[in-house]
PDB file of N, CA and C in Angstrom:
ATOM      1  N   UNK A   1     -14.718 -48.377   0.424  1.00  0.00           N
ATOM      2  CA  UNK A   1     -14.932 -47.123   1.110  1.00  0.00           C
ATOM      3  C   UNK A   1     -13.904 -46.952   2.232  1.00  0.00           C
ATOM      4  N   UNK A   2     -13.633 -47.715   3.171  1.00  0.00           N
ATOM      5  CA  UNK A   2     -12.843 -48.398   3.879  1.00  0.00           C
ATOM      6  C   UNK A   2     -11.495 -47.489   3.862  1.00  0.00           C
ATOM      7  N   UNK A   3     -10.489 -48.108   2.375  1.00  0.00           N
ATOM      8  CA  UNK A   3      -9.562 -47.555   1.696  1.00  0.00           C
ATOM      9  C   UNK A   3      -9.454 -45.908   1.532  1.00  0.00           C
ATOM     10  N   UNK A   4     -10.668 -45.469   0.555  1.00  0.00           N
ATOM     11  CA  UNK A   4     -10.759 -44.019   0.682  1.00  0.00           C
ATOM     12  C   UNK A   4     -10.665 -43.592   2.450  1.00  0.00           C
ATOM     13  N   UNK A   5     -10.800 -43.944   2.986  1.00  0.00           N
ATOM     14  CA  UNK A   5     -11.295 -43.279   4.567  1.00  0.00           C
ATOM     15  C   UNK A   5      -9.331 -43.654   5.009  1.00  0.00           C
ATOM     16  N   UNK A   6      -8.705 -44.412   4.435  1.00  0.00           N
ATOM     17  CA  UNK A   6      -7.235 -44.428   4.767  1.00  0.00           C
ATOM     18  C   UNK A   6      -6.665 -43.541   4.322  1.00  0.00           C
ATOM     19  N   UNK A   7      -7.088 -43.785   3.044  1.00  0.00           N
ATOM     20  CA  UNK A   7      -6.187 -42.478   2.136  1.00  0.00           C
ATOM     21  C   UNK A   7      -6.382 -41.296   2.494  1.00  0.00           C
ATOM     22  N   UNK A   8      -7.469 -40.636   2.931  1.00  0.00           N
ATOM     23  CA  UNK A   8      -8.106 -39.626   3.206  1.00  0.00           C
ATOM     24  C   UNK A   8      -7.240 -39.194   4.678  1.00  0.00           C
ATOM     25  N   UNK A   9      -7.500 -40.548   5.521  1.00  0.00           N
ATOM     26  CA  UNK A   9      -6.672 -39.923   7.041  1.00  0.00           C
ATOM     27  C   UNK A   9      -5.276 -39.631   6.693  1.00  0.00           C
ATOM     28  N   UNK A  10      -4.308 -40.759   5.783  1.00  0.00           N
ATOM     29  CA  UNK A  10      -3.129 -40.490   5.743  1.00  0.00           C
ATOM     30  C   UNK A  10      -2.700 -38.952   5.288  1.00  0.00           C
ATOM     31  N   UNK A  11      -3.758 -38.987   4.240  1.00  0.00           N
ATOM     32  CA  UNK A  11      -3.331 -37.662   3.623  1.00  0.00           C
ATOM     33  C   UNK A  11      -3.083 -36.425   4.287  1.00  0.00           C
ATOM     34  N   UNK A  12      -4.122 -36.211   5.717  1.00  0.00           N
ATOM     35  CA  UNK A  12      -4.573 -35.358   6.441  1.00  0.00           C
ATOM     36  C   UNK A  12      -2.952 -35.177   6.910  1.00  0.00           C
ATOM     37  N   UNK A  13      -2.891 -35.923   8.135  1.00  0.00           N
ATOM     38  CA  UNK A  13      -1.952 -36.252   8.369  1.00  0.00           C
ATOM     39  C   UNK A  13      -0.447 -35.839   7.785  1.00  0.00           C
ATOM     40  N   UNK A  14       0.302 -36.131   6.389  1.00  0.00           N
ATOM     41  CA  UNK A  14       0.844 -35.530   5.990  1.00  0.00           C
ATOM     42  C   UNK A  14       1.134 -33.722   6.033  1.00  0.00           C
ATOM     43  N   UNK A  15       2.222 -33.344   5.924  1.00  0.00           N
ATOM     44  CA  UNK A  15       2.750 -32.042   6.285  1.00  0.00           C
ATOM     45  C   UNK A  15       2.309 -31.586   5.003  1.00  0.00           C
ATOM     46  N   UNK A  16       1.746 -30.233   4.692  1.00  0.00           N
ATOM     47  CA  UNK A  16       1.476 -29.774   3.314  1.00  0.00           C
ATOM     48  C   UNK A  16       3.146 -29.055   2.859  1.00  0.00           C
ATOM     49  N   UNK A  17       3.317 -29.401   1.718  1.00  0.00           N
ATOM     50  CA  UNK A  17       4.350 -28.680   1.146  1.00  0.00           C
ATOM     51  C   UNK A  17       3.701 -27.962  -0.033  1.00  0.00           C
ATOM     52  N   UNK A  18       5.683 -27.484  -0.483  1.00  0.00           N
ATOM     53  CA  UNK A  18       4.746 -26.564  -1.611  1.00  0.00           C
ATOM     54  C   UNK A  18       6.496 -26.867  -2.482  1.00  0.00           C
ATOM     55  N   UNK A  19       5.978 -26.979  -3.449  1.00  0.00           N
ATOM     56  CA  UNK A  19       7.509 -26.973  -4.505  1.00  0.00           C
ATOM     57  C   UNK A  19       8.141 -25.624  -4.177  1.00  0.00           C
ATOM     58  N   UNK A  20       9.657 -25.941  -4.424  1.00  0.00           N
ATOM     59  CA  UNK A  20      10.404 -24.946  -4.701  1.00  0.00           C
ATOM     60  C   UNK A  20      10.096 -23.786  -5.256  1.00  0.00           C
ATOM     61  N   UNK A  21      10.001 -24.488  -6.692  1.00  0.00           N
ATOM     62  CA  UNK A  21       9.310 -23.346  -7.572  1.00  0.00           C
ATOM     63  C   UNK A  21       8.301 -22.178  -6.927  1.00  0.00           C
ATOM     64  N   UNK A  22       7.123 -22.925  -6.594  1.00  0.00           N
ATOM     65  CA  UNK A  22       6.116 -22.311  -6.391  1.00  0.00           C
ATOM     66  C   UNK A  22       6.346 -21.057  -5.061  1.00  0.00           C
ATOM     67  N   UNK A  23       7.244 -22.069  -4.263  1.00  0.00           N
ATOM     68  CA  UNK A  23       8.034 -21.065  -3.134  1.00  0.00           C
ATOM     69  C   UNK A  23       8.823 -19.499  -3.636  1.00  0.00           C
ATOM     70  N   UNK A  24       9.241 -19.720  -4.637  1.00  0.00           N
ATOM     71  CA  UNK A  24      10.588 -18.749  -5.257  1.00  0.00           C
ATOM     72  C   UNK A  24       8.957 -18.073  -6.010  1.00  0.00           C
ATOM     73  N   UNK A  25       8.232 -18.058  -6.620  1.00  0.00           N
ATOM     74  CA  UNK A  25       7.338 -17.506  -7.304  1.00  0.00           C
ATOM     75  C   UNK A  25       6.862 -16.597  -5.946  1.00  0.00           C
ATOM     76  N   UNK A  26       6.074 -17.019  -5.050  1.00  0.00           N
ATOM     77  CA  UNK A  26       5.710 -16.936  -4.156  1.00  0.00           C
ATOM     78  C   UNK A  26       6.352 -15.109  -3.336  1.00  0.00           C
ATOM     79  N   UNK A  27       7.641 -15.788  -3.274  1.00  0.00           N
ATOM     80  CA  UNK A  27       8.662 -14.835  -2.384  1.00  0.00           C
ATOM     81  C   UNK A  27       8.775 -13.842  -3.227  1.00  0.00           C
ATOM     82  N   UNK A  28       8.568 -13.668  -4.700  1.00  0.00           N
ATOM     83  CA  UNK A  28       8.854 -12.938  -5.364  1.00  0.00           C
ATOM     84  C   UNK A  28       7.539 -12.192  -5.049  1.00  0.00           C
ATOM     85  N   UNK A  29       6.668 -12.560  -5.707  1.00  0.00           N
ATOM     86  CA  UNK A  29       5.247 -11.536  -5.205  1.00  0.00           C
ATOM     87  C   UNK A  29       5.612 -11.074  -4.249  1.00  0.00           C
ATOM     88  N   UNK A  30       5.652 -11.380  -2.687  1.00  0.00           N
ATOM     89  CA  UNK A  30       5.518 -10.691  -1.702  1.00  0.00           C
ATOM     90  C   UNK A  30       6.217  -9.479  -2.055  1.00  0.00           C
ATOM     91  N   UNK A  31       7.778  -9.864  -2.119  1.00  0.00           N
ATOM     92  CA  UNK A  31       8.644  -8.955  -2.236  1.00  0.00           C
ATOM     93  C   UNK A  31       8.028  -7.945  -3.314  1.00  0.00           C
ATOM     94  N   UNK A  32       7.750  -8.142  -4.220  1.00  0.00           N
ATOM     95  CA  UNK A  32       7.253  -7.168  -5.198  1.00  0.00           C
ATOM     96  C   UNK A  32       6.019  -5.940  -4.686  1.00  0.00           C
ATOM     97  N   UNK A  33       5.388  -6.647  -3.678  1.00  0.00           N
ATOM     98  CA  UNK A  33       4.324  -6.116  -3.099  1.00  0.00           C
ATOM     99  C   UNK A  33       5.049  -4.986  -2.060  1.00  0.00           C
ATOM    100  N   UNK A  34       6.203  -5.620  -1.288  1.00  0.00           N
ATOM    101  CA  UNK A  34       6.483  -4.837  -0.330  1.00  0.00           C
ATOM    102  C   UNK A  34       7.057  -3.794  -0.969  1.00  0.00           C
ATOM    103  N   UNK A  35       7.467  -3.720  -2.046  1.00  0.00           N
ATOM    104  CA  UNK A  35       8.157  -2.407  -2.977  1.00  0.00           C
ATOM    105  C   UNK A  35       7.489  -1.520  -3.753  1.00  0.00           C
ATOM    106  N   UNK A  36       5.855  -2.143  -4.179  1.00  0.00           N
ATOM    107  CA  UNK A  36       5.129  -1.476  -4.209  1.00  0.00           C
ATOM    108  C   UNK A  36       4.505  -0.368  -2.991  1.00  0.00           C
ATOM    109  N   UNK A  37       4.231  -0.763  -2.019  1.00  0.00           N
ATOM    110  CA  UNK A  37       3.994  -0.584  -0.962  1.00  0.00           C
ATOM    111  C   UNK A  37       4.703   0.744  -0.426  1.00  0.00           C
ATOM    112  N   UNK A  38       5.766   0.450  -0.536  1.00  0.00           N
ATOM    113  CA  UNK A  38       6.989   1.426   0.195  1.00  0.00           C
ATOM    114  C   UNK A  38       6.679   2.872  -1.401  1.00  0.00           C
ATOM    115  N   UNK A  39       6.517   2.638  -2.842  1.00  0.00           N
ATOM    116  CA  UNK A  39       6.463   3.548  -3.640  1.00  0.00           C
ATOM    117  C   UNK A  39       5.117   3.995  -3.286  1.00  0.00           C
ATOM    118  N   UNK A  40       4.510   3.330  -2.885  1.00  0.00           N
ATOM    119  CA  UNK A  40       2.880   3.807  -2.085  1.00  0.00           C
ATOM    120  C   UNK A  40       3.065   5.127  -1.509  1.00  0.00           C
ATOM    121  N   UNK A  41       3.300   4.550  -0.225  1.00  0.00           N
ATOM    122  CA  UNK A  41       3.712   5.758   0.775  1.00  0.00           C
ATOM    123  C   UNK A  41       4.291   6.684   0.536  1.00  0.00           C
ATOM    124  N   UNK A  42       5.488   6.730   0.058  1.00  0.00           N
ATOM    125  CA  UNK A  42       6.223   8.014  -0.718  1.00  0.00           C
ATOM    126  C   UNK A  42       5.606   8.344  -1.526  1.00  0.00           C
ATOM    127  N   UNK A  43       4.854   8.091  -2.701  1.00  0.00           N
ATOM    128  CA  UNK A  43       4.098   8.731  -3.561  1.00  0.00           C
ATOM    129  C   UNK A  43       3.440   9.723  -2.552  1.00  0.00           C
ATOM    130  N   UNK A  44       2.056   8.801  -1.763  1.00  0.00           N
ATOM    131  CA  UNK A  44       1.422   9.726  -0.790  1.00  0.00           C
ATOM    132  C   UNK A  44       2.066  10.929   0.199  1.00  0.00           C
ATOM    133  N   UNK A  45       3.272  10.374   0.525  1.00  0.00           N
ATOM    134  CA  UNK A  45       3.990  11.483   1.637  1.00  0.00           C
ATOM    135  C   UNK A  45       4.563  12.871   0.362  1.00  0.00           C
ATOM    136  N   UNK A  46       4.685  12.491  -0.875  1.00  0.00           N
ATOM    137  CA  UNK A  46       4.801  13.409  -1.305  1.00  0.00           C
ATOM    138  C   UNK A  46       3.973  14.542  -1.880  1.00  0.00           C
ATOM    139  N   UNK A  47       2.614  13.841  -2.316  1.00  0.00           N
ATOM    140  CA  UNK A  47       1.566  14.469  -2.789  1.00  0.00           C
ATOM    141  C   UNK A  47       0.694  15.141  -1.277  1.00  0.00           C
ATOM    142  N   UNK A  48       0.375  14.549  -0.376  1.00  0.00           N
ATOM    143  CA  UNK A  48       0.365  15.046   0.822  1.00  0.00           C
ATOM    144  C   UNK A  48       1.408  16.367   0.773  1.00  0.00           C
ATOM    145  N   UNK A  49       2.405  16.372   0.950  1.00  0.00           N
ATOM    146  CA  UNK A  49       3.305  17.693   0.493  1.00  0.00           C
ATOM    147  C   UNK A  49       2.847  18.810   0.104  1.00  0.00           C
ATOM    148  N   UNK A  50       2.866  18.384  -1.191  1.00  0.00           N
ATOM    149  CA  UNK A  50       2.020  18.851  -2.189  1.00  0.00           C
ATOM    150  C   UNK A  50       1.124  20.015  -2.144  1.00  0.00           C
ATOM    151  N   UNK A  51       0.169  19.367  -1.564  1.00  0.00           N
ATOM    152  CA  UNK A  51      -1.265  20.069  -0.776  1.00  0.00           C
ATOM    153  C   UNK A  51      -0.739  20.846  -0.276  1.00  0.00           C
ATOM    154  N   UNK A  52      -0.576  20.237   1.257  1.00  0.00           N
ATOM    155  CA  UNK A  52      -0.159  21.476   2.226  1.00  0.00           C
ATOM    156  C   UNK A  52       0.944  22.500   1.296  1.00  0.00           C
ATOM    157  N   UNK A  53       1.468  22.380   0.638  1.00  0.00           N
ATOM    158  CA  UNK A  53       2.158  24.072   0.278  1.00  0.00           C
ATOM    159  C   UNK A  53       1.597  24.714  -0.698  1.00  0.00           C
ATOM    160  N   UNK A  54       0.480  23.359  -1.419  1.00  0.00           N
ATOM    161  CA  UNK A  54      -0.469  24.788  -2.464  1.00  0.00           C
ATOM    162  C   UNK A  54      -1.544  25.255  -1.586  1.00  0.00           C
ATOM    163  N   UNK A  55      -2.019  24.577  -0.574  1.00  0.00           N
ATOM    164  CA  UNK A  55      -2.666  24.905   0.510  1.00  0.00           C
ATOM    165  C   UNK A  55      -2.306  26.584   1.226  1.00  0.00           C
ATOM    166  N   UNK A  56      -0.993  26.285   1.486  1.00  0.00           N
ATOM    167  CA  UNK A  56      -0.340  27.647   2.139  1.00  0.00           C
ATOM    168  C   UNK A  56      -0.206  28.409   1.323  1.00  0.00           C
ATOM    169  N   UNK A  57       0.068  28.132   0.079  1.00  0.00           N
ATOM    170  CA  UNK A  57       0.395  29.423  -1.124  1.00  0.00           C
ATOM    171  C   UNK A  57      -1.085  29.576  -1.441  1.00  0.00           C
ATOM    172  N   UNK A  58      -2.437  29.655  -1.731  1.00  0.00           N
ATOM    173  CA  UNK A  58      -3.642  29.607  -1.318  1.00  0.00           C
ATOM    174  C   UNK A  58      -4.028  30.741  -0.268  1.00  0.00           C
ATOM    175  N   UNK A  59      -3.576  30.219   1.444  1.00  0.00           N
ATOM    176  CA  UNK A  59      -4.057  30.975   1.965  1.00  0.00           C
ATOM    177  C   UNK A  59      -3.133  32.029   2.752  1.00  0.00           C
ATOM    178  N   UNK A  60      -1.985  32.034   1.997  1.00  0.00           N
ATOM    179  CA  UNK A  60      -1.326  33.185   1.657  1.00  0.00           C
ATOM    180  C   UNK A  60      -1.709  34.496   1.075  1.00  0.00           C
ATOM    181  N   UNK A  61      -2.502  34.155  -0.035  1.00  0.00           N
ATOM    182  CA  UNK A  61      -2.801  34.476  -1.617  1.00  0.00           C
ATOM    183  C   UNK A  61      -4.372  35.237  -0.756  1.00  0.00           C
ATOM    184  N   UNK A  62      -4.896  34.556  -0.186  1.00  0.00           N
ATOM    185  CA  UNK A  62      -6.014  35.279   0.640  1.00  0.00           C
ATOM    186  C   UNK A  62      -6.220  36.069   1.486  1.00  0.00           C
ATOM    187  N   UNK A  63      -4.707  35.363   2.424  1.00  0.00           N
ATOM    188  CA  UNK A  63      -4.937  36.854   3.211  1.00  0.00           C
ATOM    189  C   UNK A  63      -4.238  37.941   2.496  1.00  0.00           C
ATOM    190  N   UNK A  64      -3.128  37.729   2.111  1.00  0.00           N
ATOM    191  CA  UNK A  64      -3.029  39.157   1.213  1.00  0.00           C
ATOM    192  C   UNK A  64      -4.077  39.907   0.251  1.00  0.00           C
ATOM    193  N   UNK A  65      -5.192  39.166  -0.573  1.00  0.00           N
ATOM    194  CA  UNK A  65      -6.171  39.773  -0.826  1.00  0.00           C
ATOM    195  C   UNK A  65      -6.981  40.676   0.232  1.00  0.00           C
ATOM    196  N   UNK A  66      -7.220  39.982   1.528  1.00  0.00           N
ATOM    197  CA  UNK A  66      -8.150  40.485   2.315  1.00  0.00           C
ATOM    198  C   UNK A  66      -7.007  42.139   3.273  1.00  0.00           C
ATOM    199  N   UNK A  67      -5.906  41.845   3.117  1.00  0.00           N
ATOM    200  CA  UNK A  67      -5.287  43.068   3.241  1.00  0.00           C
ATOM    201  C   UNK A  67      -5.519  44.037   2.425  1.00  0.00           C
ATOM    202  N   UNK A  68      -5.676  43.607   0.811  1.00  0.00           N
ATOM    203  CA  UNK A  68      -5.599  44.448  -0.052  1.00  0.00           C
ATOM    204  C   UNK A  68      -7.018  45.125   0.226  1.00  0.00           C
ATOM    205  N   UNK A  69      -8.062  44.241   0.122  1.00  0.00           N
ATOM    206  CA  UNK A  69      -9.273  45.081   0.313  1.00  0.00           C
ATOM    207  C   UNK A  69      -9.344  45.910   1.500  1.00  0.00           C
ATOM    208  N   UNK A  70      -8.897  45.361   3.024  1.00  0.00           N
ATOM    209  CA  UNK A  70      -8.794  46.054   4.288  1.00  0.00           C
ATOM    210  C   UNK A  70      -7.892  47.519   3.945  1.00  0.00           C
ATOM    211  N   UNK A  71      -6.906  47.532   2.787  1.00  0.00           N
ATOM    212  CA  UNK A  71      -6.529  48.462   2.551  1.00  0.00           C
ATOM    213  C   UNK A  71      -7.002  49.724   1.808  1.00  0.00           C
ATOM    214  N   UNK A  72      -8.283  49.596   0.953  1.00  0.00           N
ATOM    215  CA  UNK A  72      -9.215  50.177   0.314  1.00  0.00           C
ATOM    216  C   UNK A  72      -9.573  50.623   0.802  1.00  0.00           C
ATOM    217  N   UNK A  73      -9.908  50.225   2.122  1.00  0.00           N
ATOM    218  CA  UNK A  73     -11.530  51.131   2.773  1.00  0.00           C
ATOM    219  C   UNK A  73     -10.785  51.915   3.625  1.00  0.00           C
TER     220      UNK A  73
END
C-alpha cells in the first residue's frame, strides 16, 4: 500500500503534459471555433440588417396606407 501511496504522490507531483499531437488537434479546434464564431456574428449582423430594412419597408408601407385612408375621408 505503502508503494501505491509513492506512486500516487510522485505522480501528483509531476507536470501534466499533453502530446504534440493532441496539442496540434487541440489548436485546431479552437481555431476552428474562433472562425466559426466570427461567421456567427456576421451571419447575425447581417440578418439583424435584414429586419431592420424589412422592418422600415413595413412601416413605410403603413404609413403610406394610413395616408391613403387619411386621404379618403
Amino acid at each position: 500500500m505503502a508503494d501505491l501511496e509513492e506512486k500516487m504522490a510522485y505522480m501528483k507531483n509531476q507536470p501534466s503534459t499533453m502530446l504534440p499531437e493532441k496539442e496540434e488537434v487541440l489548436n485546431a479546434a479552437i481555431s476552428r471555433v474562433d472562425v466559426l464564431e466570427q461567421e456567427l456574428q456576421a451571419t447575425k449582423k447581417e440578418e439583424l440588417s435584414k429586419a431592420v430594412s424589412e422592418n422600415g419597408l413595413v412601416e413605410s408601407g403603413k404609413e403610406s396606407d394610413g395616408k391613403k385612408a387619411s386621404d379618403k375621408e
